[in-house]
C-alpha atoms as a PDB file:
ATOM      1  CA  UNK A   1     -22.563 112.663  66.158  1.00  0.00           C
ATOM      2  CA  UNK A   2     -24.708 110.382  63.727  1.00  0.00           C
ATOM      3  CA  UNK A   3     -22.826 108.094  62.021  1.00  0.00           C
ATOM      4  CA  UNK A   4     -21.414 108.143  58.487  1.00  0.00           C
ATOM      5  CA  UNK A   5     -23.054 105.498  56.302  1.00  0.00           C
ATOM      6  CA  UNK A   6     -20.792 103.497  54.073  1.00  0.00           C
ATOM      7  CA  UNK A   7     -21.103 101.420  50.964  1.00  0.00           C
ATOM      8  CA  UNK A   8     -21.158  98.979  50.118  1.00  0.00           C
ATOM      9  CA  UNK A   9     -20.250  96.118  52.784  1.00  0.00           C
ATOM     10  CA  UNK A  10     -17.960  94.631  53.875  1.00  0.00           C
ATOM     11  CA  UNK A  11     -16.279  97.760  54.099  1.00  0.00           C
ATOM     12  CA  UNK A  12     -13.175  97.934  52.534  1.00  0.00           C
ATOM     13  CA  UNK A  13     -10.014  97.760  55.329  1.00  0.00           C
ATOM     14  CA  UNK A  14      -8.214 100.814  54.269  1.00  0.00           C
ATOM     15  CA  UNK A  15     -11.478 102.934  54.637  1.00  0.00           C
ATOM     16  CA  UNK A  16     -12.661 101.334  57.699  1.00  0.00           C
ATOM     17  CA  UNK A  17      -9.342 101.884  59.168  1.00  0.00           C
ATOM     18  CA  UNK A  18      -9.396 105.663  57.773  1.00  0.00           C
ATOM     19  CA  UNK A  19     -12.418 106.409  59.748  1.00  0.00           C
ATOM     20  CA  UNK A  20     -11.883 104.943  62.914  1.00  0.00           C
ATOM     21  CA  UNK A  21      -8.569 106.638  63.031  1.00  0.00           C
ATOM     22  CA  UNK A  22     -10.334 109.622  62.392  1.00  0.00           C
ATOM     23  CA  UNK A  23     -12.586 108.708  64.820  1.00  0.00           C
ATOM     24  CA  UNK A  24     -15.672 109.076  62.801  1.00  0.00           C
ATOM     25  CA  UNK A  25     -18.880 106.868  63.817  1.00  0.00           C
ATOM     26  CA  UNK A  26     -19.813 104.846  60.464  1.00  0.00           C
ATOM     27  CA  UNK A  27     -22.093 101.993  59.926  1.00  0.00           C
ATOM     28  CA  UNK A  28     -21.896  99.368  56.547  1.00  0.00           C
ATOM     29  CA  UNK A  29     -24.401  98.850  54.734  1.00  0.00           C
ATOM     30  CA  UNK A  30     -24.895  96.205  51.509  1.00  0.00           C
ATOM     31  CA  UNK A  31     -28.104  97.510  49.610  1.00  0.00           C
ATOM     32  CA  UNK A  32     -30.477 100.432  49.631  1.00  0.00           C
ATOM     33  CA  UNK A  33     -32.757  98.233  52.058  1.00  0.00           C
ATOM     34  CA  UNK A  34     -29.963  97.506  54.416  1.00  0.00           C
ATOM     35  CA  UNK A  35     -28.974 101.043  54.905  1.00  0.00           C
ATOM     36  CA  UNK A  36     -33.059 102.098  55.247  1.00  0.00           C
ATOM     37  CA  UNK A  37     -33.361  99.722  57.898  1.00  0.00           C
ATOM     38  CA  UNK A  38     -30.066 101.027  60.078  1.00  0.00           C
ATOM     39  CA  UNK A  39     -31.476 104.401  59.424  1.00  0.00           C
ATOM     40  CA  UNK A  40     -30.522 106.773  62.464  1.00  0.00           C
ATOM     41  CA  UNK A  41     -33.779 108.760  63.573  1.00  0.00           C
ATOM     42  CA  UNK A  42     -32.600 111.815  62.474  1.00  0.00           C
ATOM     43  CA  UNK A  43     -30.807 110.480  59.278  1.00  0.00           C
ATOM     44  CA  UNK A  44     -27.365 109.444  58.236  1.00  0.00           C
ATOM     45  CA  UNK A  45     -24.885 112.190  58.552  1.00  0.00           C
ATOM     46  CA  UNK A  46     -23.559 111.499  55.426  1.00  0.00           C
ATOM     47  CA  UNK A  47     -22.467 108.977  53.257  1.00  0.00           C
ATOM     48  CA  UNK A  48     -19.378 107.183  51.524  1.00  0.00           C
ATOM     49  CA  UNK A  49     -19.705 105.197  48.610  1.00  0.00           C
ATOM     50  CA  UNK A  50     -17.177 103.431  47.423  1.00  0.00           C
ATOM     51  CA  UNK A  51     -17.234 102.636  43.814  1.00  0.00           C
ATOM     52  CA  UNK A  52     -13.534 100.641  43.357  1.00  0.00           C
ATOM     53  CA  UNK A  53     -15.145  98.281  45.341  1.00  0.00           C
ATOM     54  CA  UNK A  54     -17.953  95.923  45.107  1.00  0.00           C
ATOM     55  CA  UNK A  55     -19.128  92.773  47.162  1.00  0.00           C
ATOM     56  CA  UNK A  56     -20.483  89.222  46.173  1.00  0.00           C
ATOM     57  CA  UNK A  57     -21.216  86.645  48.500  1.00  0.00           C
ATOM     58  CA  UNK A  58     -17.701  85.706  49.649  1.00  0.00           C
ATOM     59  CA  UNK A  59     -16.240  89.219  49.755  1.00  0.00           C
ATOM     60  CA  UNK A  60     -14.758  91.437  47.754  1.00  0.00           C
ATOM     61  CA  UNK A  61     -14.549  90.837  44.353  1.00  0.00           C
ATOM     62  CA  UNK A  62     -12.193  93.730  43.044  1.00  0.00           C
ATOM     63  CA  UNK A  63     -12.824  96.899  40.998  1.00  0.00           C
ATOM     64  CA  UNK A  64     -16.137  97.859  38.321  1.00  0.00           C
ATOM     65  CA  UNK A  65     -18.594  98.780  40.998  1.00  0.00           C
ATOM     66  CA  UNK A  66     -19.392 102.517  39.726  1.00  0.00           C
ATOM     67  CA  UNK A  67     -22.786 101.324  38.075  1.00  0.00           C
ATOM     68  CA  UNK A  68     -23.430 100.023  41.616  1.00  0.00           C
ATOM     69  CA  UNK A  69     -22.301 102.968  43.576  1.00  0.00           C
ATOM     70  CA  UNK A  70     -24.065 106.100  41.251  1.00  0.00           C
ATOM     71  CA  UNK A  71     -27.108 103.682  41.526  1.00  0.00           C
ATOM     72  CA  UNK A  72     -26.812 104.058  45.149  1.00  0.00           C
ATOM     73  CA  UNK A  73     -26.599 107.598  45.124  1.00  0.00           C
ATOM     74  CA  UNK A  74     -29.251 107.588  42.859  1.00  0.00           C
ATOM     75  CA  UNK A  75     -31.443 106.240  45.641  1.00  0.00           C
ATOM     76  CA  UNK A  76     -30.124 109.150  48.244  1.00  0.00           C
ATOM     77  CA  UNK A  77     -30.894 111.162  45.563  1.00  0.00           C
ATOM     78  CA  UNK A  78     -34.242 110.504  44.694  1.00  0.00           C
ATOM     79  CA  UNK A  79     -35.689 110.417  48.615  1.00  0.00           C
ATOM     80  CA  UNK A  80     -34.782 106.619  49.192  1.00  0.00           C
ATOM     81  CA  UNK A  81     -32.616 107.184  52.148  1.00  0.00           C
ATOM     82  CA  UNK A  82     -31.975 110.390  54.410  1.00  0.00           C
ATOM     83  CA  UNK A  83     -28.352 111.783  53.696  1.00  0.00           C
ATOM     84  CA  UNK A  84     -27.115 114.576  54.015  1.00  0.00           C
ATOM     85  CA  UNK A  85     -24.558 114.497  52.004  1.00  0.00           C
ATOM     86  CA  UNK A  86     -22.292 112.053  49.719  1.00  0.00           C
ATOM     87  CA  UNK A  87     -18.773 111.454  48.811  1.00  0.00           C
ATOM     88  CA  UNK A  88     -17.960 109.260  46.256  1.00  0.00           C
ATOM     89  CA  UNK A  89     -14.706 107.183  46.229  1.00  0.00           C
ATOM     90  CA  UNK A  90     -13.098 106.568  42.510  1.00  0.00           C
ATOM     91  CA  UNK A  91     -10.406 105.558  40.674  1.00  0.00           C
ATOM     92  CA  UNK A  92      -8.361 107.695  37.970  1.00  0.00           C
ATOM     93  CA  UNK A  93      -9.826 105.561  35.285  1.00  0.00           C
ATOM     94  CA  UNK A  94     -13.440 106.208  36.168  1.00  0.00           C
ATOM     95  CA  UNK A  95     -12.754 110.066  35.868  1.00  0.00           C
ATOM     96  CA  UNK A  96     -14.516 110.375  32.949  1.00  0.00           C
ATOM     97  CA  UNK A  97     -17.283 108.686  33.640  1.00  0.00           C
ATOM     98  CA  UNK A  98     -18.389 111.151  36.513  1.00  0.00           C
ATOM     99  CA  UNK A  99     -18.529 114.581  34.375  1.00  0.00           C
ATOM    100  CA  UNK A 100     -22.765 113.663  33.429  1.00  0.00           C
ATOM    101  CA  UNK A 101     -23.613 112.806  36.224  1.00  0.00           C
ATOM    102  CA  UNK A 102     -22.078 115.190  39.064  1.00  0.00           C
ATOM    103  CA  UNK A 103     -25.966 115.727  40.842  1.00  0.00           C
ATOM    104  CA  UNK A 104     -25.550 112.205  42.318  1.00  0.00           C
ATOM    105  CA  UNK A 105     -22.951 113.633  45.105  1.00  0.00           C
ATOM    106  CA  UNK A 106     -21.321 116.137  46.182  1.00  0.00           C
ATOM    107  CA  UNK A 107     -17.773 115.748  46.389  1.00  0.00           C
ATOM    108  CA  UNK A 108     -15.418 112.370  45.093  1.00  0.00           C
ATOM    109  CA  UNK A 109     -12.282 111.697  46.037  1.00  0.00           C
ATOM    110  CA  UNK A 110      -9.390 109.157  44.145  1.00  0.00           C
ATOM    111  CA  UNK A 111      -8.997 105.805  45.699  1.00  0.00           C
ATOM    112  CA  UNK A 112      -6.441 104.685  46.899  1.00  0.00           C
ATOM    113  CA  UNK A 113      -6.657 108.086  48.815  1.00  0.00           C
ATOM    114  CA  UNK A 114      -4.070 110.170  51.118  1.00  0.00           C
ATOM    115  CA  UNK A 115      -5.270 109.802  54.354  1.00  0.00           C
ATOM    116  CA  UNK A 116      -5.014 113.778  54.722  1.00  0.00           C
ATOM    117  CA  UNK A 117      -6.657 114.747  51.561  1.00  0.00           C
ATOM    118  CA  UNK A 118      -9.557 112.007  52.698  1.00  0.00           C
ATOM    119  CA  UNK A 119      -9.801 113.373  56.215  1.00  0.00           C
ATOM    120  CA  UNK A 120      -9.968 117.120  55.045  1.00  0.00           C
ATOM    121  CA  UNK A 121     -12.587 116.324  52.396  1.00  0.00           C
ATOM    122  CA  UNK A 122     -14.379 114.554  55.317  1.00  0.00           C
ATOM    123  CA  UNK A 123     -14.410 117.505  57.333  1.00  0.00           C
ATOM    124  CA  UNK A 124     -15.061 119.971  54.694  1.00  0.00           C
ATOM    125  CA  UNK A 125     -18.400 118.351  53.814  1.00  0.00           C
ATOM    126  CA  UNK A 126     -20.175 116.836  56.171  1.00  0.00           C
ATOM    127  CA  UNK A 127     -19.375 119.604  58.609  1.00  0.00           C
ATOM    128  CA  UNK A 128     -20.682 122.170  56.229  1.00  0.00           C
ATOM    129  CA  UNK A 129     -24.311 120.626  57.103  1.00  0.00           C
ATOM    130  CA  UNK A 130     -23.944 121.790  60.863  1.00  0.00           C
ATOM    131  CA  UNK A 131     -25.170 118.235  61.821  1.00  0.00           C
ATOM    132  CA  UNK A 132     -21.199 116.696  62.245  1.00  0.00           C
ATOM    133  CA  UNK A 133     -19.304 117.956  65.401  1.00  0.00           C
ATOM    134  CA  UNK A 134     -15.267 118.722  65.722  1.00  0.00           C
ATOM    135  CA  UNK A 135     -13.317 116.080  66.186  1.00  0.00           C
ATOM    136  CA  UNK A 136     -10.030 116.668  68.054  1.00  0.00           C
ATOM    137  CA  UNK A 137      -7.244 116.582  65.802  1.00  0.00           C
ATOM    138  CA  UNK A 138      -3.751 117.030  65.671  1.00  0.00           C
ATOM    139  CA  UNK A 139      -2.079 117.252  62.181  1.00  0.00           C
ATOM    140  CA  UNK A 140       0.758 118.271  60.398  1.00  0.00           C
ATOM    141  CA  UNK A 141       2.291 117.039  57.539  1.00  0.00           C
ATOM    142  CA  UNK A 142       2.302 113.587  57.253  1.00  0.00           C
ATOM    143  CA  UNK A 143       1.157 112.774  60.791  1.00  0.00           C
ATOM    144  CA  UNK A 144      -2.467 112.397  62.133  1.00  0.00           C
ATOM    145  CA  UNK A 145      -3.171 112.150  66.143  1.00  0.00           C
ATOM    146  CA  UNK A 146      -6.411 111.548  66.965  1.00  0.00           C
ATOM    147  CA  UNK A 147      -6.686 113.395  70.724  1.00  0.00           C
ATOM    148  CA  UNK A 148     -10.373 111.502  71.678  1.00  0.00           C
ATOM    149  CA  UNK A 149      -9.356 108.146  70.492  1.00  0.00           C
ATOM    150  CA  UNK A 150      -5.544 108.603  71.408  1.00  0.00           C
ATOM    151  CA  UNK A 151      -4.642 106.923  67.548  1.00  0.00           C
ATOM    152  CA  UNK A 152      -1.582 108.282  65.740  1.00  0.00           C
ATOM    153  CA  UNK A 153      -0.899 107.854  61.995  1.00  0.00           C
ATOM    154  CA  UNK A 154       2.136 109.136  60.244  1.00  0.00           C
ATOM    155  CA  UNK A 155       1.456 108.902  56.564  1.00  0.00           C
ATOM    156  CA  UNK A 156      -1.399 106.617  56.939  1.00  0.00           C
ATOM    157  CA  UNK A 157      -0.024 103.680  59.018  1.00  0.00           C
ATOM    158  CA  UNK A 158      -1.044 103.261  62.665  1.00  0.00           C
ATOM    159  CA  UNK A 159       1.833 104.240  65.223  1.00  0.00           C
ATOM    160  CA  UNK A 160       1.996 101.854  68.170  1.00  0.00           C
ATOM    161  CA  UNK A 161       2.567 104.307  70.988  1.00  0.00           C
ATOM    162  CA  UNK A 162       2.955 103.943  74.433  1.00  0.00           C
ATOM    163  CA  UNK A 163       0.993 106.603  76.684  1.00  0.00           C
ATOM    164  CA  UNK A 164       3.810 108.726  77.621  1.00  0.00           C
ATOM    165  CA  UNK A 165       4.948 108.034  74.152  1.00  0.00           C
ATOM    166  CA  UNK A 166       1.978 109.214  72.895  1.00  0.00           C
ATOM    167  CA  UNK A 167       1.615 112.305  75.646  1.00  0.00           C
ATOM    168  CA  UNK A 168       5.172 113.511  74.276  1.00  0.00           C
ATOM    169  CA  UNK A 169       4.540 113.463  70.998  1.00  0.00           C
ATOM    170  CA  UNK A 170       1.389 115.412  71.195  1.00  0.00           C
ATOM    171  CA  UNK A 171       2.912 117.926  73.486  1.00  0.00           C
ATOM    172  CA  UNK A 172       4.962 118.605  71.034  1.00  0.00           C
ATOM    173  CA  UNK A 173       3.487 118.232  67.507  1.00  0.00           C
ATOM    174  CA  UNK A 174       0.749 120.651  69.195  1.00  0.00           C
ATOM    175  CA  UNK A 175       3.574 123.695  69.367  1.00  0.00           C
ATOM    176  CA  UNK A 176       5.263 123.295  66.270  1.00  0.00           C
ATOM    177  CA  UNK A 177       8.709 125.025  66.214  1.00  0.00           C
ATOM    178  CA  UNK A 178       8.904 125.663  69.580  1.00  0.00           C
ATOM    179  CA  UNK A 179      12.087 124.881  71.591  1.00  0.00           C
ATOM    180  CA  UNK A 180      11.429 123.055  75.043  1.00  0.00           C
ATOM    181  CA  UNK A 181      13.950 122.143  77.233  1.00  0.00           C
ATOM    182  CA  UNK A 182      14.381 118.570  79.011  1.00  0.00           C
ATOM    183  CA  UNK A 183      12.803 119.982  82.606  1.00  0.00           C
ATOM    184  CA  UNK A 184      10.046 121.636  80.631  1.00  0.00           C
ATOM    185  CA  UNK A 185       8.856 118.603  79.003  1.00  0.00           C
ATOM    186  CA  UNK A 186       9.428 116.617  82.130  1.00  0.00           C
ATOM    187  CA  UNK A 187       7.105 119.214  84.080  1.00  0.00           C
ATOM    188  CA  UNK A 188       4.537 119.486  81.085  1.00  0.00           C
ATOM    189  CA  UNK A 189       4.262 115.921  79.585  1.00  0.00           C
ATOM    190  CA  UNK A 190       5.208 114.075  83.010  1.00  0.00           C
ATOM    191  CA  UNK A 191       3.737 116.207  85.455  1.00  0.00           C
ATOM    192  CA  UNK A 192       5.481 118.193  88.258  1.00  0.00           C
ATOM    193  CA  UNK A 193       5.672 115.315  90.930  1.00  0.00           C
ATOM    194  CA  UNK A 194       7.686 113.627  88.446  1.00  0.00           C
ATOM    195  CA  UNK A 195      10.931 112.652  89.817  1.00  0.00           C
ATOM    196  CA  UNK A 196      12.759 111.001  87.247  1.00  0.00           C
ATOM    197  CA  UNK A 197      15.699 112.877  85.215  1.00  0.00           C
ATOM    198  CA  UNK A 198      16.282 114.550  82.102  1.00  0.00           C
ATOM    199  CA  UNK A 199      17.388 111.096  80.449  1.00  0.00           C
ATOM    200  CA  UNK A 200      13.439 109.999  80.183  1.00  0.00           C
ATOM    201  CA  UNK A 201      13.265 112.403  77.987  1.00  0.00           C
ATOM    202  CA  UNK A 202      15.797 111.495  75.649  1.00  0.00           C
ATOM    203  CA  UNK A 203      14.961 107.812  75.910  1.00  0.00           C
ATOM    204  CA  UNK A 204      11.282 108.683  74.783  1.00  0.00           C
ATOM    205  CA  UNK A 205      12.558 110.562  71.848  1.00  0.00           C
ATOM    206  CA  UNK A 206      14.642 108.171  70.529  1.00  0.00           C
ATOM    207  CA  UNK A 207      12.006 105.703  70.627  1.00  0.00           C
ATOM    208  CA  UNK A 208       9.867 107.933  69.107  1.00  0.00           C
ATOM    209  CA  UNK A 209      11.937 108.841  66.295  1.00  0.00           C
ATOM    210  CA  UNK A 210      12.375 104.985  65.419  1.00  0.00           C
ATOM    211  CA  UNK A 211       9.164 104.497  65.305  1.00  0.00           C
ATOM    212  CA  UNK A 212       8.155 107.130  63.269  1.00  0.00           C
ATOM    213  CA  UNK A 213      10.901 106.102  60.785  1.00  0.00           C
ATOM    214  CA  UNK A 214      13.979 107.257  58.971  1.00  0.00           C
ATOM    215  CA  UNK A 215      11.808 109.058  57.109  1.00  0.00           C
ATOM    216  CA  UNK A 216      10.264 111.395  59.606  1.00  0.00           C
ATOM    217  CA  UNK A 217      12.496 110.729  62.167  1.00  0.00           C
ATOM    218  CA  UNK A 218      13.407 114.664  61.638  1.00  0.00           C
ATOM    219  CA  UNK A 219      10.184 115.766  63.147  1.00  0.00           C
ATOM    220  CA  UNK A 220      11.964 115.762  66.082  1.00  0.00           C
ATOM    221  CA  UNK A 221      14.729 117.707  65.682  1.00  0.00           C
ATOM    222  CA  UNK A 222      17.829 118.365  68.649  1.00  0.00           C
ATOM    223  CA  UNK A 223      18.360 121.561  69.953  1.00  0.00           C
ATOM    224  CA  UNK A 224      22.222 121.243  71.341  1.00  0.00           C
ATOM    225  CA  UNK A 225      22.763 122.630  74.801  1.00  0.00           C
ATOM    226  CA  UNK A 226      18.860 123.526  75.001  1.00  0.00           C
ATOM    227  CA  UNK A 227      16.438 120.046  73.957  1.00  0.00           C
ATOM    228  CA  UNK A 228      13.875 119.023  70.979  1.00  0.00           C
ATOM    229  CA  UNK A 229      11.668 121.021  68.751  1.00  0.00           C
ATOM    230  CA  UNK A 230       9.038 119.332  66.569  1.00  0.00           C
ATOM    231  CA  UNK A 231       8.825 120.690  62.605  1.00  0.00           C
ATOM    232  CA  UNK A 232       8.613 124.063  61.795  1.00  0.00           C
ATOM    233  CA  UNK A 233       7.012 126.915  63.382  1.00  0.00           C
ATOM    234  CA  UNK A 234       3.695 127.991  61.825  1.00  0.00           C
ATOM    235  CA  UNK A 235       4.829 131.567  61.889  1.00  0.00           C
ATOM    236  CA  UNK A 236       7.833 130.949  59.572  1.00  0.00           C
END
């Protein structure tokens, strides 16, 4: 996939961090010339411009950058640079500056965003364009698993997950509301030349649900006498 183009630069950490969770390709760019001269062959996928944020010479130098950013799309808009298509990032008090001039993108979303709501709007535009491939993805609720890149999120914060940790808790965020005993998820998640017992199982949980917090600890709920269950089923 081409990448996403992104302005301005330096990118913002939360939305640098947002994408490569996601695992979408971007590239930074400062001005109109910078982001001509990175110019994929085929053009930029799409493009995310930022306009709570704008860049002097030592970095970010907080909020006011919407003249900046609707110039910028003024640009993709007029020919300057090949995009697809663009997503503006804003603020709630910048609202009603947008309602004039809604043919310089095609989408905004607030700032600071939900990591889901930002992902989905992600996906729902620049995929429309038939130019941005699937991405492997494993959501619900307030976690995020990235399957390619093997990143987890639960409610926008990186998850530090060991491999089995990681294997588990895909296993079973991908059936949601399904009851598996202790041998099945030894068999499925650890393989069936796995020797050790049923305890592993229990002692991955646990650390599981302490790391995803007191909060969502729940996900992973105890079935007695039978073994875990993540969330809800999506038939109920």
């Amino acid at each position: 996939m081409e990448p996403l183009l992104v302005f301005p630069e330096p990118v913002a950490p939360e939305l640098a961090q947002a994408l490569d969770i996601g695992g979408w390709p971007w590239k930074g760019a400062a001005d109109i010339d910078a982001a001509r001269r990175d110019e994929p062959a085929d053009g930029w996928v799409g493009a995310i411009v930022m306009a709570t944020h704008t860049v002097g010479m030592g970095g970010p130098v907080g909020p006011a950058g919407l003249d900046g950013a609707l110039r910028f799309c003024r640009a993709i808009r007029n020919g300057d640079i090949n995009v697809d298509s663009v997503l503006l990032l804003v603020n709630g008090g910048q609202l009603s500056e947008l309602d004039p001039r809604e043919d310089l993108f095609d989408d905004f979303c607030l700032h600071p965003f939900q990591p889901i709501e930002f992902e989905t709007r992600l996906k729902h535009l620049f995929r429309r364009s038939g130019r941005a491939e699937d991405i492997d993805l494993i959501e619900y609720g307030p976690l995020a698993m990235n399957l390619e890149t093997y990143q987890a999120v639960i409610d926008g914060k990186p998850l530090d997950l060991t491999y089995m940790e990681y294997e588990l808790l895909k296993f079973l965020a991908a059936h949601p509301g399904k009851v598996f005993t202790r041998e099945t998820l030894l068999n499925r998640v650890w393989g069936y030349d796995y020797y050790g017992g049923a305890r592993t199982v229990d002692v991955h949980v646990r650390r599981l649900r302490a790391k995803l917090g007191e909060e969502h600890a729940g996900l992973i709920q105890t079935i007695r006498s039978v073994g875990y269950s993540f969330g809800r089923s999506r038939w109920v």
